[in-house]
C-alpha atoms as a PDB file:
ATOM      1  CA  UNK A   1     -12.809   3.017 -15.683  1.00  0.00           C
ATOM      2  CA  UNK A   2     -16.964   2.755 -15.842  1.00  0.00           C
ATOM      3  CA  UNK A   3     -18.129   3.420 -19.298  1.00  0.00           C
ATOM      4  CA  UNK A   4     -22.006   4.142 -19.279  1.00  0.00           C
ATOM      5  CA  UNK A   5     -22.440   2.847 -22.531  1.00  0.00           C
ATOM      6  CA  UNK A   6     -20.016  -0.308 -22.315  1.00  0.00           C
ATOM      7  CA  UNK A   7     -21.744  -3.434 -22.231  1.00  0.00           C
ATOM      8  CA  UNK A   8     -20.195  -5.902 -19.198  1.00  0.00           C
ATOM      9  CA  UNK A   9     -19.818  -8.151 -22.242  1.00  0.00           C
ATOM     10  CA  UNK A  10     -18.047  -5.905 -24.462  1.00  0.00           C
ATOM     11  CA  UNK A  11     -15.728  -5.139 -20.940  1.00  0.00           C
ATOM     12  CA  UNK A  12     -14.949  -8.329 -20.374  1.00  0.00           C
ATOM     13  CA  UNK A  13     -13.580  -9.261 -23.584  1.00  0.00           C
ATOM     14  CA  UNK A  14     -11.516  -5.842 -23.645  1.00  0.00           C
ATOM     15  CA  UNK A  15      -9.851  -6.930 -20.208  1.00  0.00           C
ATOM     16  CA  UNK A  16      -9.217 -10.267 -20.966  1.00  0.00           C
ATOM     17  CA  UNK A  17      -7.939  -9.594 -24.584  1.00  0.00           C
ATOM     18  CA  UNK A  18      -5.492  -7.137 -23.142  1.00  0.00           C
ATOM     19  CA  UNK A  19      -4.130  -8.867 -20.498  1.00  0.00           C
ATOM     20  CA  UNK A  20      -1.155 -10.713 -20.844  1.00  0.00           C
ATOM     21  CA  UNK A  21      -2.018 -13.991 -18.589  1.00  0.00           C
ATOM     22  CA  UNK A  22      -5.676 -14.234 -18.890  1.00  0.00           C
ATOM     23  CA  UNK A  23      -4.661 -17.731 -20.003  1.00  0.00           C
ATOM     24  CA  UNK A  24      -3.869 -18.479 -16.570  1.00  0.00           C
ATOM     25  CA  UNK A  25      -6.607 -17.468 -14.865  1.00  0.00           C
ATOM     26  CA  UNK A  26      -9.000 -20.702 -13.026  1.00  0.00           C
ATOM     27  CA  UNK A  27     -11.299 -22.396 -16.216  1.00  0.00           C
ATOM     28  CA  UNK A  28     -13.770 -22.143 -13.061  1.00  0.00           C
ATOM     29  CA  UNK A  29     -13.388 -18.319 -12.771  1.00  0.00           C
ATOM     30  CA  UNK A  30     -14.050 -17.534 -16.937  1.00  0.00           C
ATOM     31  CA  UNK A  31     -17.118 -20.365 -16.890  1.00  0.00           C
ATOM     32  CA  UNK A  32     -18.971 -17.841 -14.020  1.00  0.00           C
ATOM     33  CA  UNK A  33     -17.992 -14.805 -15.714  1.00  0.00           C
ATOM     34  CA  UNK A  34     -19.798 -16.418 -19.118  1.00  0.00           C
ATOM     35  CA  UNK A  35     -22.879 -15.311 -16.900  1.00  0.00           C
ATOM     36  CA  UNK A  36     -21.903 -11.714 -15.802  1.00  0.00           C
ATOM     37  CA  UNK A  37     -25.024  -9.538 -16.158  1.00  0.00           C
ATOM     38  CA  UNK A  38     -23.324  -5.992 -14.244  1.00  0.00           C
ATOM     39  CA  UNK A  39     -20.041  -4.245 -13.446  1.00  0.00           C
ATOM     40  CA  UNK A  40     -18.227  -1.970 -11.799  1.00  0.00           C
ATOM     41  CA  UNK A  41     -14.472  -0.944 -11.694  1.00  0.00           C
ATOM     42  CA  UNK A  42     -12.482   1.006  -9.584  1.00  0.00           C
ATOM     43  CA  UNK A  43      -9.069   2.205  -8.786  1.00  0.00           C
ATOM     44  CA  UNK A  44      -7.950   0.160  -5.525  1.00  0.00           C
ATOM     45  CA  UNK A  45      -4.401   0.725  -5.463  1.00  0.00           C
ATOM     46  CA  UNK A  46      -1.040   3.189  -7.254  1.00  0.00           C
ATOM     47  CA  UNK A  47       2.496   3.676  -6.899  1.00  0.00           C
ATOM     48  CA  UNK A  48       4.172   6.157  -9.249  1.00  0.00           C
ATOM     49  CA  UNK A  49       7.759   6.574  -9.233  1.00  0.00           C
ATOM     50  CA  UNK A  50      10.234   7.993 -12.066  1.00  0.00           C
ATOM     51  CA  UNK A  51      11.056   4.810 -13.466  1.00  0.00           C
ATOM     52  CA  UNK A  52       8.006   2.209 -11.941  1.00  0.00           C
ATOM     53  CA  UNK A  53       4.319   3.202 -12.548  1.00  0.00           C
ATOM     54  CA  UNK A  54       1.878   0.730 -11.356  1.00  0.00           C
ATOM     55  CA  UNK A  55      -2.015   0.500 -10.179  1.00  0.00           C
ATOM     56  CA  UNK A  56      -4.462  -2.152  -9.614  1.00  0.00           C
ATOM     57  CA  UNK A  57      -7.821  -2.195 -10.434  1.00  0.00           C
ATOM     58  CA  UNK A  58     -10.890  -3.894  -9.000  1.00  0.00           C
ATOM     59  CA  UNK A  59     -13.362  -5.062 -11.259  1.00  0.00           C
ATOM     60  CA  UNK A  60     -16.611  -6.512  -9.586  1.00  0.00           C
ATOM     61  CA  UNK A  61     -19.400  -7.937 -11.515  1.00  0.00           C
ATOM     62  CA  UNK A  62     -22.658  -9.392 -10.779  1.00  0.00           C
ATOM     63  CA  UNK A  63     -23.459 -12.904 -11.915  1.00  0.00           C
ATOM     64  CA  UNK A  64     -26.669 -14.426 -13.093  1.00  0.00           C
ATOM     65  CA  UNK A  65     -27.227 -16.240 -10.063  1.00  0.00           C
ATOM     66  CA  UNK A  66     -27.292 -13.546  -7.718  1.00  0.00           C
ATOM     67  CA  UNK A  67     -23.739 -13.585  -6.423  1.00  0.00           C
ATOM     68  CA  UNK A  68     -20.606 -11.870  -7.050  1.00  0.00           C
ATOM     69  CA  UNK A  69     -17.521 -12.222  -8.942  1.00  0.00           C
ATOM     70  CA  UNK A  70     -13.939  -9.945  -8.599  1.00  0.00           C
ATOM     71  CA  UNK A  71     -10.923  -9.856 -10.711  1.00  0.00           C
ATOM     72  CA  UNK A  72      -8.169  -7.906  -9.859  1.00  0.00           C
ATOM     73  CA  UNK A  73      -6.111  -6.327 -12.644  1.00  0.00           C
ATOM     74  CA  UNK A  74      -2.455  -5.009 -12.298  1.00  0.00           C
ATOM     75  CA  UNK A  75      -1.327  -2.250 -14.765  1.00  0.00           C
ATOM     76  CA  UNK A  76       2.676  -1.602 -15.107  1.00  0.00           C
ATOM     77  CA  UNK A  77       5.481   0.160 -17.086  1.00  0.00           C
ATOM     78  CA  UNK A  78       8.092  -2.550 -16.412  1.00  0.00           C
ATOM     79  CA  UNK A  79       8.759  -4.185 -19.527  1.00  0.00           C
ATOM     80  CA  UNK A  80      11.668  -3.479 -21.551  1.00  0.00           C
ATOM     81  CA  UNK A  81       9.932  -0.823 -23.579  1.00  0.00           C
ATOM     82  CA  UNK A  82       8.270   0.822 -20.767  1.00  0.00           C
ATOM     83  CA  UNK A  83       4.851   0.267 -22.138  1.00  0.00           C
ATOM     84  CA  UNK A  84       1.508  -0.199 -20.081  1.00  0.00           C
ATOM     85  CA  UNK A  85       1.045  -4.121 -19.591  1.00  0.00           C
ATOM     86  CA  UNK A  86      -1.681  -5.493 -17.867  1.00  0.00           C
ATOM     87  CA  UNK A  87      -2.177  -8.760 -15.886  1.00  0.00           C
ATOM     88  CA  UNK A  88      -5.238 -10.313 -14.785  1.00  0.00           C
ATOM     89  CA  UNK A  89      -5.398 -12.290 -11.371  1.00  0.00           C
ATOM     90  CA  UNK A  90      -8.940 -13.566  -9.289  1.00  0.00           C
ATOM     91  CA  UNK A  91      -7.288 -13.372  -6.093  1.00  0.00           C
ATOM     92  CA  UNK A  92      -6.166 -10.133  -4.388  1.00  0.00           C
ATOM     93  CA  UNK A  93      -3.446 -11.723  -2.551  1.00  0.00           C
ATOM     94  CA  UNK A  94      -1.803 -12.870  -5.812  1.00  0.00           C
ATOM     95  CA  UNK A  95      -2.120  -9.124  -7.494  1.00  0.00           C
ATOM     96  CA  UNK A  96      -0.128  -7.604  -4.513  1.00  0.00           C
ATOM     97  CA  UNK A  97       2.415 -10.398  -4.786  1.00  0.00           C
ATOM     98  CA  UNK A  98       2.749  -9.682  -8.372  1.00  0.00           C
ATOM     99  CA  UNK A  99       2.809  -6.069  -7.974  1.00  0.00           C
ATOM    100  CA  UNK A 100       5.592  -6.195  -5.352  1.00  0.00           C
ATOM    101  CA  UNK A 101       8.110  -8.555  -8.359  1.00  0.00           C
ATOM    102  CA  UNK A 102       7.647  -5.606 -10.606  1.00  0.00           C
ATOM    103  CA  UNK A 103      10.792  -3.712 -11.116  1.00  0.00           C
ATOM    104  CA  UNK A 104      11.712  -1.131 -13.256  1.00  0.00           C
ATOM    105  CA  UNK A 105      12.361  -1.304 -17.008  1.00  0.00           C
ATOM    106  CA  UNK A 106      16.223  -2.034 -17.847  1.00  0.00           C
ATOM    107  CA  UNK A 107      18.074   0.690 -18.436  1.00  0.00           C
ATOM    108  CA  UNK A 108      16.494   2.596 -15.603  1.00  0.00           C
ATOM    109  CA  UNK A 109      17.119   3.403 -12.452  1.00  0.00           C
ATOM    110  CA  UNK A 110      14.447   3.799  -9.148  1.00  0.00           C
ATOM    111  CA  UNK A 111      13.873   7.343  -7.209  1.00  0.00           C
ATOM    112  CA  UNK A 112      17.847   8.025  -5.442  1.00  0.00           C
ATOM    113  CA  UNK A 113      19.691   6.072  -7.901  1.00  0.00           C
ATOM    114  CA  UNK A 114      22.718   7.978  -7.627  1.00  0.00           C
ATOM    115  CA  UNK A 115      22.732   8.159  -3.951  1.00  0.00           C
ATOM    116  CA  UNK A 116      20.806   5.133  -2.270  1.00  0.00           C
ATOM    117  CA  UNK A 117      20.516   2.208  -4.927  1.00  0.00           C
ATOM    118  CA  UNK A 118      24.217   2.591  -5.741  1.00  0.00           C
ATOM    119  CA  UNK A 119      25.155   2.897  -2.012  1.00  0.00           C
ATOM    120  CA  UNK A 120      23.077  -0.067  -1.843  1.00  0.00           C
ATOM    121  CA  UNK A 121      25.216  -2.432  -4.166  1.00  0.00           C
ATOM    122  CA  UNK A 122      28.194  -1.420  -2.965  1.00  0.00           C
ATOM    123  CA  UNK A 123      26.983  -2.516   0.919  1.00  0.00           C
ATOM    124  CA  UNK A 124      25.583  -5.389  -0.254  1.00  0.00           C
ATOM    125  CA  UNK A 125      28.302  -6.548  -3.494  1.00  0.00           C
ATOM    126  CA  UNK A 126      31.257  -4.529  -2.287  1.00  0.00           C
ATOM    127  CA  UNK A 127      30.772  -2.857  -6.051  1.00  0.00           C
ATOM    128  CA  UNK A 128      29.265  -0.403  -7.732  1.00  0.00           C
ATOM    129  CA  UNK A 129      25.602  -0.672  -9.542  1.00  0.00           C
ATOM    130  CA  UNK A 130      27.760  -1.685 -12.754  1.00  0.00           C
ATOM    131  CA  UNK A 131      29.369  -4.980 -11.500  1.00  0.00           C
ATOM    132  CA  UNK A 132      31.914  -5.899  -9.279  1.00  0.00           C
ATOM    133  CA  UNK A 133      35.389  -3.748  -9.855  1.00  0.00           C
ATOM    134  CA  UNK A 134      33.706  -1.246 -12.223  1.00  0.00           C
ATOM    135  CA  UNK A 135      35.190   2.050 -11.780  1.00  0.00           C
ATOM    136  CA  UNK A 136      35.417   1.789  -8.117  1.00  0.00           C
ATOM    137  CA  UNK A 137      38.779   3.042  -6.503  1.00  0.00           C
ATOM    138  CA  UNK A 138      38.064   0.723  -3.571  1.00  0.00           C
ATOM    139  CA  UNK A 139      37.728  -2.719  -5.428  1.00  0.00           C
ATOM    140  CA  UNK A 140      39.915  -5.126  -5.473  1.00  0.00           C
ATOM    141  CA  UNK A 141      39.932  -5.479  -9.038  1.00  0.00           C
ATOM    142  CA  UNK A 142      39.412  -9.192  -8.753  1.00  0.00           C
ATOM    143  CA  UNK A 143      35.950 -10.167  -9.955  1.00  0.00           C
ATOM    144  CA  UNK A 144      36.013 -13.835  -8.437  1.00  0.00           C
ATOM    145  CA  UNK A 145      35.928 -12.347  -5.294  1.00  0.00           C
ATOM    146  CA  UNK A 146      32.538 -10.352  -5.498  1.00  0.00           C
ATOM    147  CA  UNK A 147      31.158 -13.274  -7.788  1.00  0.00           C
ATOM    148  CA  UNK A 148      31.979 -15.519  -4.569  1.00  0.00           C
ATOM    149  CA  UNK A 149      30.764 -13.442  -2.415  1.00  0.00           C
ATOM    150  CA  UNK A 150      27.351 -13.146  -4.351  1.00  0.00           C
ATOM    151  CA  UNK A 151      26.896 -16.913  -4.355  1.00  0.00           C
ATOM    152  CA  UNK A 152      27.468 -16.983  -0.821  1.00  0.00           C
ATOM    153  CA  UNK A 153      24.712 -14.752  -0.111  1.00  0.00           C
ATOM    154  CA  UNK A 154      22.310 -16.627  -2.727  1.00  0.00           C
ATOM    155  CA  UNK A 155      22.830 -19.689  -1.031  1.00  0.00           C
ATOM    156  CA  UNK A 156      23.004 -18.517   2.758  1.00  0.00           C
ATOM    157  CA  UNK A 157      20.669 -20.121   4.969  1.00  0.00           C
ATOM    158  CA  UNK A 158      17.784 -17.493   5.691  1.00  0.00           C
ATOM    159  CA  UNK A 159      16.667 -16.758   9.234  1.00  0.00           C
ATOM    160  CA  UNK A 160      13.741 -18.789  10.852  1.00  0.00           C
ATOM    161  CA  UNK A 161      10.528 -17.712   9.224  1.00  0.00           C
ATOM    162  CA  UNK A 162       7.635 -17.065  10.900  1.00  0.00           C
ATOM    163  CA  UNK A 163       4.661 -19.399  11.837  1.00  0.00           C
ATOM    164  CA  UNK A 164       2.613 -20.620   8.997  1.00  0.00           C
ATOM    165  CA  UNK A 165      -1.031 -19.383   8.259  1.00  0.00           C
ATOM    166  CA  UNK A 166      -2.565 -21.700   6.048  1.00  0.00           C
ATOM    167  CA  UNK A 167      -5.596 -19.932   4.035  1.00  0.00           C
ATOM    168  CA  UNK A 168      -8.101 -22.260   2.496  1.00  0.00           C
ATOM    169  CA  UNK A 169      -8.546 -20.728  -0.997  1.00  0.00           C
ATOM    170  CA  UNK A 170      -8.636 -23.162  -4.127  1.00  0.00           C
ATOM    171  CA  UNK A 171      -4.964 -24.322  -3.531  1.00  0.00           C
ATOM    172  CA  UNK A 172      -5.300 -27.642  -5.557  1.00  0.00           C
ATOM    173  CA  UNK A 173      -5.858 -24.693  -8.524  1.00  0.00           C
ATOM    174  CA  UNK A 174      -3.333 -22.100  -6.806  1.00  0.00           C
ATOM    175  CA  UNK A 175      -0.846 -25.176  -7.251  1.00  0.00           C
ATOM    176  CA  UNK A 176      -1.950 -26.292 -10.840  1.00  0.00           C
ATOM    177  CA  UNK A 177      -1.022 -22.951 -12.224  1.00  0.00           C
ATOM    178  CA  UNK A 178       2.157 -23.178  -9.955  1.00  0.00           C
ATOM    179  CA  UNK A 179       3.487 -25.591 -12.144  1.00  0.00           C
ATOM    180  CA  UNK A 180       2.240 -25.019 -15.392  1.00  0.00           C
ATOM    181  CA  UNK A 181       4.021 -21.645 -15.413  1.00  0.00           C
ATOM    182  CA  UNK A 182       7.322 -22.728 -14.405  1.00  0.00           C
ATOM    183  CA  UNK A 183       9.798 -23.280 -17.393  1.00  0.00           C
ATOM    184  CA  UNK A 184      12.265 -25.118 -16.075  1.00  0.00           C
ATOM    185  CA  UNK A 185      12.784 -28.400 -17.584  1.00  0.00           C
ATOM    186  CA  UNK A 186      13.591 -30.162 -14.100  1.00  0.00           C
ATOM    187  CA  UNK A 187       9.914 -29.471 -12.454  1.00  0.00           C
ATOM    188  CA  UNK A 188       8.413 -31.356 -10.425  1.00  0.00           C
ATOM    189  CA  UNK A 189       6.637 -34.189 -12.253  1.00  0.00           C
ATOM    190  CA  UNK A 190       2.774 -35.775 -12.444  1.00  0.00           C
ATOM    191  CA  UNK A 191       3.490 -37.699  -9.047  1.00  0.00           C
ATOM    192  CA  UNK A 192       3.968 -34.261  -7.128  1.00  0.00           C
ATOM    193  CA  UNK A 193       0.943 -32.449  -9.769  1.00  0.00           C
ATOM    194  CA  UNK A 194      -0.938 -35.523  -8.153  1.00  0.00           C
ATOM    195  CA  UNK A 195      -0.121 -35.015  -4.502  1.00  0.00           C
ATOM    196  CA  UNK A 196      -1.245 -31.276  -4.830  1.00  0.00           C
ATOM    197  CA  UNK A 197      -4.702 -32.042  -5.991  1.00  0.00           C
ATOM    198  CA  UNK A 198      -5.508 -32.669  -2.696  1.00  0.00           C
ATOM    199  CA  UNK A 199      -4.608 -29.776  -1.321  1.00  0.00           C
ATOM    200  CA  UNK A 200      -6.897 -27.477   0.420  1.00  0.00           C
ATOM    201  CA  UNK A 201      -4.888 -24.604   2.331  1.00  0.00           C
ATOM    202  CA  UNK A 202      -1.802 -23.076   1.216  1.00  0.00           C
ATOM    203  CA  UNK A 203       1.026 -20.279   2.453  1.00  0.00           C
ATOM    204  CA  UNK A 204       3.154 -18.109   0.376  1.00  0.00           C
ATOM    205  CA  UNK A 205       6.272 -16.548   1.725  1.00  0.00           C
ATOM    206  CA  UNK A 206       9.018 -15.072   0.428  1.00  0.00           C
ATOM    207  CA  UNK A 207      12.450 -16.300   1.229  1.00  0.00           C
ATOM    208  CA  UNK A 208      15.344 -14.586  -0.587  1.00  0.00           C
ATOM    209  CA  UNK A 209      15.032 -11.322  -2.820  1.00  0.00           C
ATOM    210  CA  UNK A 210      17.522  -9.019  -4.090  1.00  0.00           C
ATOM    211  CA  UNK A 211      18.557  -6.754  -7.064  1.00  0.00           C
ATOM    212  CA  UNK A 212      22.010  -8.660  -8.169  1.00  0.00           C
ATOM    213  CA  UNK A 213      24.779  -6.948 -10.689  1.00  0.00           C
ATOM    214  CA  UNK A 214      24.510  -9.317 -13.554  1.00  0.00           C
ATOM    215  CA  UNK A 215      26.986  -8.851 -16.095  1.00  0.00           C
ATOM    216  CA  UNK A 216      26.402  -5.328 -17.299  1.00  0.00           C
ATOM    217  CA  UNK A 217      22.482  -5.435 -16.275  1.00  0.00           C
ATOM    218  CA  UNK A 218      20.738  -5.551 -13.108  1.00  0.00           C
ATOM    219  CA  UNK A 219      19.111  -9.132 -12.475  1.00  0.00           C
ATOM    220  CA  UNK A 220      16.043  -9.765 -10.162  1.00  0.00           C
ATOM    221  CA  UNK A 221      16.393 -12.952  -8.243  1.00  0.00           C
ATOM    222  CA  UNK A 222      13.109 -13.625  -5.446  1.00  0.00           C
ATOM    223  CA  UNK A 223      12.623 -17.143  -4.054  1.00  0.00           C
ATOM    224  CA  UNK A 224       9.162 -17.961  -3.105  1.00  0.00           C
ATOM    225  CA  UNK A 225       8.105 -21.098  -0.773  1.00  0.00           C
ATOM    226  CA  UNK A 226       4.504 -22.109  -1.679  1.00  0.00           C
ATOM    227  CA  UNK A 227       3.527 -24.418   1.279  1.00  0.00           C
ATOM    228  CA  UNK A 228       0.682 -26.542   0.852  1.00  0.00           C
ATOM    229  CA  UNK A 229      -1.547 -28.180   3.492  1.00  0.00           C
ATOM    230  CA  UNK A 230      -3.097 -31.595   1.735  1.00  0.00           C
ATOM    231  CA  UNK A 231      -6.354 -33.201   3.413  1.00  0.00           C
ATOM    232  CA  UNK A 232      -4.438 -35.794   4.964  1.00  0.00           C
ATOM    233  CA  UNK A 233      -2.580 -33.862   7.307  1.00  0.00           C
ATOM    234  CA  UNK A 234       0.453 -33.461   5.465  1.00  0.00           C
ATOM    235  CA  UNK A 235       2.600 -30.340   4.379  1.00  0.00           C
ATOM    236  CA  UNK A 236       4.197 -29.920   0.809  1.00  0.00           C
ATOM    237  CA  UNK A 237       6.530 -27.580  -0.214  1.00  0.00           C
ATOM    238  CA  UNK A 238       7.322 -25.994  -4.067  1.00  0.00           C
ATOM    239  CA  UNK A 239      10.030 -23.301  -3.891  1.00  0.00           C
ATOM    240  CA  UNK A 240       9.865 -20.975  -6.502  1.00  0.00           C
ATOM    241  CA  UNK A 241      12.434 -18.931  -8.151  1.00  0.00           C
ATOM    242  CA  UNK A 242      11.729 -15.768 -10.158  1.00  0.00           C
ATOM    243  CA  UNK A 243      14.139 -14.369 -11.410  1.00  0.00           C
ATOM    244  CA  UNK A 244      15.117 -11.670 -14.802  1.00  0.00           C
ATOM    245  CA  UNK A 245      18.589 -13.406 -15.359  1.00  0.00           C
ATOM    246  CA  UNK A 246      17.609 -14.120 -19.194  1.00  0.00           C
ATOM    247  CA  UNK A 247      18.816 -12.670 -22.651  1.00  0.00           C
ATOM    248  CA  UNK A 248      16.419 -10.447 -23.052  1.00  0.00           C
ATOM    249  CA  UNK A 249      15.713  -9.559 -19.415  1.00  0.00           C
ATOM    250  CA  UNK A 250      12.027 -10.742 -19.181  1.00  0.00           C
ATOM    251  CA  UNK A 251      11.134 -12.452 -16.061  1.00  0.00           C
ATOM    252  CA  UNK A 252      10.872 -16.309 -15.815  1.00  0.00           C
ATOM    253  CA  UNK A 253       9.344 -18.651 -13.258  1.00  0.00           C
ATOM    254  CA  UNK A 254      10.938 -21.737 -12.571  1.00  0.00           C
ATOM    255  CA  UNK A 255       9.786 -24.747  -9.422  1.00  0.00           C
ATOM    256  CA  UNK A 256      11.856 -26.899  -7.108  1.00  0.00           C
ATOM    257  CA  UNK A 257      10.795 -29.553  -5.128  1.00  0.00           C
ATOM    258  CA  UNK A 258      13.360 -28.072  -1.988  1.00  0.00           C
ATOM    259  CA  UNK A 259      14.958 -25.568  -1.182  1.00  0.00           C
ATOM    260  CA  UNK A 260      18.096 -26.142  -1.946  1.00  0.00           C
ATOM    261  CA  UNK A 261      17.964 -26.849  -5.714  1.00  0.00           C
ATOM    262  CA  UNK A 262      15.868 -23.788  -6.187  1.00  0.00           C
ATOM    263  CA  UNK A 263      18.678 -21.842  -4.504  1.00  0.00           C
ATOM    264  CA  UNK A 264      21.267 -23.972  -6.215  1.00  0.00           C
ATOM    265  CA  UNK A 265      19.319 -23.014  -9.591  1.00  0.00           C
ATOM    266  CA  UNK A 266      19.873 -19.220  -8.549  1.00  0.00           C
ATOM    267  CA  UNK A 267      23.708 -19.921  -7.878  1.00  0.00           C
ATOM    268  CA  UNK A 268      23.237 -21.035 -11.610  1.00  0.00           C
ATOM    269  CA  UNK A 269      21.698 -17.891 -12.810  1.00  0.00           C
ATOM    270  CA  UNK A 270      24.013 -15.575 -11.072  1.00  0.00           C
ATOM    271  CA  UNK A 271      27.053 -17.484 -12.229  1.00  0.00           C
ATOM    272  CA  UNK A 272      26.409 -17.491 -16.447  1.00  0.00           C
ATOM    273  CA  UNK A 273      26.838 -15.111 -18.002  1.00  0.00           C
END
């Protein structure tokens, strides 16, 4: 990862130009970097699996005014092609939460796949791991009733979370970039956008997640709540849905205002196909 005879200048621009949201990191974060005089990378983290390869990097540099700056870079096999991709993030907390969405490319299957992930889907869907009724002696041969039973579990109420920990880290920013990633057309608006510049503590936890038969394809569906503490005293909630329910199996980010539209929005998902 160090190159003796790489400038920090000429590093920069290769991570940034190779990473596929370097557009979303903080204006803040690429205005100190403008000033990096010294770096140094290193291997932090790696999972390898036969279908899921992933590692993130640490990349620390020193700045012209004396302190330091880190970016955090994910590397991953999980696009459709099973090429390297890279992603750029300035918070660690946000490069493990993107590195635990990853899943494997389509068309292949994690470590166990003929034992444990089938098992799996047939606990969970009362299927096998190519849809409801595929194959499987003990269906009922009526897909309605696994497509029912799906919904039910998208939209069942999950158990109490755990207390909140609100960590003061540039949340107005963490919730800008909330919202100008998410795609769906229903969004929350300017009003909310201007609620959330006053935040200055935020929570992330995760809600729902499972691996869902989806037509012929496995779809990823995760619900996020992103809680926000504003300087007033207030709370405010965005519930996020990830999810790879598309044509083409990429994954797309979409933001609810409560809970349950984002989970209706997954019912949604599950049920086109």
């Amino acid at each position: 990862m160090n190159d003796p005879y790489e400038t920090t200048e000429t590093h920069l621009e290769r991570l940034l130009g190779r990473a596929l949201n370097s557009f979303d990191l903080p204006d803040s974060v690429v205005e100190r970097l403008d000033s990096a005089l010294a770096h140094d990378s290193s291997l932090h983290s790696s999972h390898h699996s036969a279908a899921l390869h992933r590692s993130t990097y640490r990349h620390a540099y020193l700045l012209a005014d004396g302190s330091s700056l880190t970016l955090w870079e994910l590397v991953h096999n999980s696009g459709r092609d099973g090429a390297r991709r890279h992603e750029l993030y300035a918070d660690e907390g946000e490069a493990r939460l993107a590195a635990s969405r990853l899943r494997p490319a389509r068309g292949e299957r994690p470590d166990g796949a003929d034992g444990g992930q089938a098992d799996g889907f047939a606990a969970i869907f009362g299927a096998g791991p190519e849809g409801p009724g595929h194959d499987n002696p003990d269906a009922s041969g009526d897909s309605l009733d696994a497509d029912l039973a799906l919904l039910g579990r998208l939209l069942a109420t999950p158990p109490l979370p755990p207390a909140r920990t609100y960590v003061p880290d540039d949340s107005a920013d963490h919730a800008r970039r909330l919202l100008r990633r998410a795609e769906n057309p229903d969004r929350p608006g300017e009003e909310t956008a201007g609620l959330l510049r006053a935040a200055f503590a935020h929570h992330i936890g995760q809600a729902f997640g499972r691996q869902c038969p989806a037509d012929v394809r496995d779809a990823a569906f995760t619900l996020y709540e992103h809680a926000f503490l504003l300087l007033d005293g207030t709370e405010l909630s965005l519930w996020e849905v990830e999810h790879t329910a598309t044509p083409d199996g990429r994954h797309m980010c979409e933001v609810y205002e409560d809970e349950r539209t984002a989970r209706e929005a997954m019912e949604l998902r599950a049920r086109v196909r």
